[in-house]
Protein backbone atom coordinates (compact mmCIF):
# COMPACT_ATOMS: atom_id res chain seq x y z
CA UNK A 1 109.82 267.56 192.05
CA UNK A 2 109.27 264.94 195.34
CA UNK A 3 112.42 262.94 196.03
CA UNK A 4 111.44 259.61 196.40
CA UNK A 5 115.07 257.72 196.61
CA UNK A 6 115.38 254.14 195.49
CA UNK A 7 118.74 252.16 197.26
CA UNK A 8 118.71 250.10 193.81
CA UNK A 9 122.05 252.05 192.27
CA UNK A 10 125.66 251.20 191.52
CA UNK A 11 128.31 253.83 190.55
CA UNK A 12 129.26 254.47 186.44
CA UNK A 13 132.22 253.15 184.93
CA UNK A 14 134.84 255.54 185.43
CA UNK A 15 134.82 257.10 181.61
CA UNK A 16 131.85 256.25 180.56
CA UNK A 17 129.77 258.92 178.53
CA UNK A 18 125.74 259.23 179.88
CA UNK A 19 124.92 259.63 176.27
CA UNK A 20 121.75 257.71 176.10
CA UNK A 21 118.09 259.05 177.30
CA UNK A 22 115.99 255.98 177.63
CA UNK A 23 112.02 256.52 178.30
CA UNK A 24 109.98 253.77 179.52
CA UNK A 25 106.10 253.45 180.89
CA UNK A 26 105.91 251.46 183.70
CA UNK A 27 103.27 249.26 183.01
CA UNK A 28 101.62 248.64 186.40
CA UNK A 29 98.40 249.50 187.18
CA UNK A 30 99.42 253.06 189.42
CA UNK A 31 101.84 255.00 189.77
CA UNK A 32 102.11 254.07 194.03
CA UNK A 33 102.77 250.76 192.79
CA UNK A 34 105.65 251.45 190.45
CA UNK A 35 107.06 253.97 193.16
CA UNK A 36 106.92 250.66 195.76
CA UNK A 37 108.31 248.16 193.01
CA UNK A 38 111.02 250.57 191.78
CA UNK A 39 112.19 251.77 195.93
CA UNK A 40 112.20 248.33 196.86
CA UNK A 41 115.25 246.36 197.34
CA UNK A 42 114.18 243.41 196.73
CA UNK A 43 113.54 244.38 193.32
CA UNK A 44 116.78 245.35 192.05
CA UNK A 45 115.24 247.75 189.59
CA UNK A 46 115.04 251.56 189.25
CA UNK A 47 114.93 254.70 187.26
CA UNK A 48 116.30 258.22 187.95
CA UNK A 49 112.97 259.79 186.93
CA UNK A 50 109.10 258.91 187.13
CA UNK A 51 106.51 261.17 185.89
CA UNK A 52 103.06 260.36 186.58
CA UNK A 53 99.96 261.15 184.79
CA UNK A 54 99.62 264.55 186.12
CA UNK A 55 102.84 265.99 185.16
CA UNK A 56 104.48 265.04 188.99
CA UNK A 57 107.73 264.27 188.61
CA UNK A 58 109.82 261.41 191.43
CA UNK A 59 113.50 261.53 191.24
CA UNK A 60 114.36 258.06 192.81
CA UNK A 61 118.21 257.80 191.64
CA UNK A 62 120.69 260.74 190.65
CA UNK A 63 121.98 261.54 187.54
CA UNK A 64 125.21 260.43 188.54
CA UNK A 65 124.55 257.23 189.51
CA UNK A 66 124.11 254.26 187.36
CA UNK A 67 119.85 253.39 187.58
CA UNK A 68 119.03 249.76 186.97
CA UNK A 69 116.21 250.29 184.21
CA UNK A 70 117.50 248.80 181.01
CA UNK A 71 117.84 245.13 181.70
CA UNK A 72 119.42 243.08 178.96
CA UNK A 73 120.01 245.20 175.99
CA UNK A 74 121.49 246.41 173.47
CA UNK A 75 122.35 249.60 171.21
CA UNK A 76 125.36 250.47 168.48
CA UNK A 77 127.38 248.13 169.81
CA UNK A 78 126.79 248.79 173.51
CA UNK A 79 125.22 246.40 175.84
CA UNK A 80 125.99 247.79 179.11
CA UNK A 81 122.71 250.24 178.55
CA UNK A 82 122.42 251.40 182.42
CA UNK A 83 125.93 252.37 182.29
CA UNK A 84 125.29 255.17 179.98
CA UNK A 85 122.05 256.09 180.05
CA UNK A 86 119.58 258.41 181.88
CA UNK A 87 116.39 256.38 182.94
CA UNK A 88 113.11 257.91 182.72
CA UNK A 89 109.63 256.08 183.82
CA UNK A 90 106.42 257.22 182.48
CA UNK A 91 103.12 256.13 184.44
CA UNK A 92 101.34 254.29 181.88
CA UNK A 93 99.95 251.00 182.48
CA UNK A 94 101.19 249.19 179.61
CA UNK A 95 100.07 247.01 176.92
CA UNK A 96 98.92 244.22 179.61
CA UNK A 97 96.94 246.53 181.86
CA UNK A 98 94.93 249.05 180.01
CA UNK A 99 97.28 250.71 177.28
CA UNK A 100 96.68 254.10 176.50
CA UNK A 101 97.74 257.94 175.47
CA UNK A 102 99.87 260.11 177.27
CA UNK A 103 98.24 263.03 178.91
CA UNK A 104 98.92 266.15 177.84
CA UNK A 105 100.63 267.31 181.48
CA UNK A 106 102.67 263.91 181.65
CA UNK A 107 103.82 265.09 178.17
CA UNK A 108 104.67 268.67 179.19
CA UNK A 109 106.68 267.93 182.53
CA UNK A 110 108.48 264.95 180.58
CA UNK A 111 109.30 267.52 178.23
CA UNK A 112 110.39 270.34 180.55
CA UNK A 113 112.87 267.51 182.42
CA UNK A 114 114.14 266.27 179.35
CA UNK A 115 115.58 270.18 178.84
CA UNK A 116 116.87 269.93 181.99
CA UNK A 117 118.42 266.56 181.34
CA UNK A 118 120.25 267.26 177.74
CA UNK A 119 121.48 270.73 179.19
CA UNK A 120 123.11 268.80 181.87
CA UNK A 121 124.47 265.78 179.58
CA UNK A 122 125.46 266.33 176.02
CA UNK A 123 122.90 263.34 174.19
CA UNK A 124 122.07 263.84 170.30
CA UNK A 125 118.62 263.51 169.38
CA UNK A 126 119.26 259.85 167.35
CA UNK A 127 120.11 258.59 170.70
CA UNK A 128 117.30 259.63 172.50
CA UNK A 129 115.23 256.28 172.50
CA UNK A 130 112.31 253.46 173.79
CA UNK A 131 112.94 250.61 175.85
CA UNK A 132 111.80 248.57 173.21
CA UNK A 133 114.11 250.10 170.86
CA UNK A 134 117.03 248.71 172.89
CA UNK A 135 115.69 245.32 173.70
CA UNK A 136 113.17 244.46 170.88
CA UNK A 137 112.30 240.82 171.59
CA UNK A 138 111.04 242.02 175.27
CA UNK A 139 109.63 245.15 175.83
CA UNK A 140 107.37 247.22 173.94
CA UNK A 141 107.59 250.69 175.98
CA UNK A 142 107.05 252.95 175.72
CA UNK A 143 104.95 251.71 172.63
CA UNK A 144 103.17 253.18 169.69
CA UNK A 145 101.11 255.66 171.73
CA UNK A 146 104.01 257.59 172.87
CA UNK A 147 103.95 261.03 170.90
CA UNK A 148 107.70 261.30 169.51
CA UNK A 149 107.08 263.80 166.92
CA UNK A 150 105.70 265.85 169.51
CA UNK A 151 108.59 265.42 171.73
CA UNK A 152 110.73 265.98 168.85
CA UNK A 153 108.99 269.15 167.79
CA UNK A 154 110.27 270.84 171.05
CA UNK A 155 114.34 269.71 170.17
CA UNK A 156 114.37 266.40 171.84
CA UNK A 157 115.04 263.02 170.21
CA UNK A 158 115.07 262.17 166.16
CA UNK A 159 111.61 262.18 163.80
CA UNK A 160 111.51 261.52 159.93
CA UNK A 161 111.25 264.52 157.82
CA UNK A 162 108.13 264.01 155.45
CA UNK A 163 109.14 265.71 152.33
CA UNK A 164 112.37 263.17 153.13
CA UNK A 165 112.31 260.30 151.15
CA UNK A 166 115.68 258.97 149.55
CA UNK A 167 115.85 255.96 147.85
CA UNK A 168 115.45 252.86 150.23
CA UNK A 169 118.48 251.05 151.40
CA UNK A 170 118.91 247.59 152.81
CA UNK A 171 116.68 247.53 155.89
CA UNK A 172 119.26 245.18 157.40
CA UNK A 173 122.12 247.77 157.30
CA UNK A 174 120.12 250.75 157.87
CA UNK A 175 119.15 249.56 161.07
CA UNK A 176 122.49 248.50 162.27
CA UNK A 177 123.93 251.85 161.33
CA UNK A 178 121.13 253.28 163.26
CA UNK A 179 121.99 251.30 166.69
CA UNK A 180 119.62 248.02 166.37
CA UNK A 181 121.09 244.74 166.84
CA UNK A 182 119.29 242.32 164.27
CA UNK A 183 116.79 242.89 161.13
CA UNK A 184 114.18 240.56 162.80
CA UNK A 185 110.59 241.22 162.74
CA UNK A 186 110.49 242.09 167.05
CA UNK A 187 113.61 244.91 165.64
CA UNK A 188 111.38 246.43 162.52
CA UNK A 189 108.14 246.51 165.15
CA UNK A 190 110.68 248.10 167.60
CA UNK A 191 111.31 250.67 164.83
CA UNK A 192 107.69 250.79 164.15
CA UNK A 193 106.79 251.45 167.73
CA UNK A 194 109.01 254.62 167.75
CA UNK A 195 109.07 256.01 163.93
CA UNK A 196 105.84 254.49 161.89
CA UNK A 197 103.07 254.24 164.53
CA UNK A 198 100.08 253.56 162.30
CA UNK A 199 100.46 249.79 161.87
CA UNK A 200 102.68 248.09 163.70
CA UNK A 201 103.48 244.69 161.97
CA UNK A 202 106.87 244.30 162.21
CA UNK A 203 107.00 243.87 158.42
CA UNK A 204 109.51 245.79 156.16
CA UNK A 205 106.51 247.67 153.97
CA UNK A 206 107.73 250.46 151.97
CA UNK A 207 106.87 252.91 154.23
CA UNK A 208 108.87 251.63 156.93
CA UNK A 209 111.61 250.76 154.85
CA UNK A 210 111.72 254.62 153.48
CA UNK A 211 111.71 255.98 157.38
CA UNK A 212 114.53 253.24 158.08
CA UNK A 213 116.25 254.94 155.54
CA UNK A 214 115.36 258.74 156.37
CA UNK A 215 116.66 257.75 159.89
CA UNK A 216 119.71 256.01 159.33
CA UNK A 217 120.63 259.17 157.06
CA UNK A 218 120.20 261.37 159.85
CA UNK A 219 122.80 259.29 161.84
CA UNK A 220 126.36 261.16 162.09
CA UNK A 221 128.98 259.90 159.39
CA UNK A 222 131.54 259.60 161.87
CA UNK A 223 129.00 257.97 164.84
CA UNK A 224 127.72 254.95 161.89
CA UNK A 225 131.35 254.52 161.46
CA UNK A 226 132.71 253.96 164.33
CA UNK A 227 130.66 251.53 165.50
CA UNK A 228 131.15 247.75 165.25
């Protein structure tokens, strides 16, 4: 791990669970780059991790603090993301600058930190999520080339069962019991991004409509009902 400290951090509301793990790719064209862009001050963004392509891993912000990664968003009610999340950037230069897989060692070190990070904070798996999930209409990171079965093969984050299929809900409700904001196309490609990666449409086809359902099944009773 190299410390490479960012001054772009505020404290956390006193009382205020870190119960979201949000990953992101960072969508510039190197990793130096990000580093500069999220250190600077004049940007007024940051993360508390970065892993780069070859499994190195940055903290820039700790744990404690409250990271300015999530911009404008919004999940189960909550739109105060950096308040309660853990931010974690993934060098990947995006969907404008050259889109593509994961490495296998980015994968691996992301995977060994995010142990590290749920033993330290107590975040289920359904809330364990994409930057796109939590602001849909402008961001698509970190997309539909981000392995979350894999990641969720190793205990960490939510992935449909296949021999799961119940009988399809409302696609509307599903996803608000799930944490989305809307039904709107940008929301089901959101979804699609981050639980049906093979076509990414952002329309309500069957299959997507069963995993919407598989997922918001695998949200806790109690969690779905408590929120607004």
């Amino acid at each position: 791990m190299i410390d490479r400290l960012s001054p772009n951090h505020g404290p956390r509301p006193p009382g205020t669970a870190t119960d979201i793990l949000l990953l992101h790719y960072t969508g510039m064209t190197s990793a130096e780059a990000a580093l500069a862009r999220l250190t600077d001050p004049a940007s007024k963004v940051s993360c508390h991790w970065l892993v780069d392509e070859d499994g190195t891993i940055y903290r820039l912000v700790d744990e404690t603090r409250r990271a300015w990664h999530a911009g404008s968003a919004f999940w189960a009610g909550e739109r105060d993301i950096n308040s309660r999340s853990i931010g974690i950037e993934l060098v990947n230069p995006g969907h404008e600058w050259g889109y593509r897989p994961f490495p296998p060692a980015q994968m691996a070190a992301l995977s060994n930190l995010t142990r590290d990070i749920l033993a330290r904070h107590p975040i289920p798996p359904h809330r364990v999520l994409g930057h796109s999930d939590v602001a849909p209409d402008r961001k698509q990171d970190p997309g539909e080339l981000f392995d979350w079965a894999w990641l969720a093969a190793r205990g960490i984050g939510l992935w449909p069962e296949p021999e799961a299929a119940p009988e399809t809900g409302t696609p509307g409700t599903d996803l608000a019991r799930i944490g989305y904001e809307t039904a709107s196309a940008a929301t089901i490609a959101a979804f699609q991004r981050h639980f049906r990666q093979s076509r990414v449409d952002g329309v309500a086809d069957g299959e997507t409509r069963i995993r919407i359902a598989q997922i918001a099944r695998a949200i806790p009773l109690t969690e779905a009902a408590s929120k607004p």
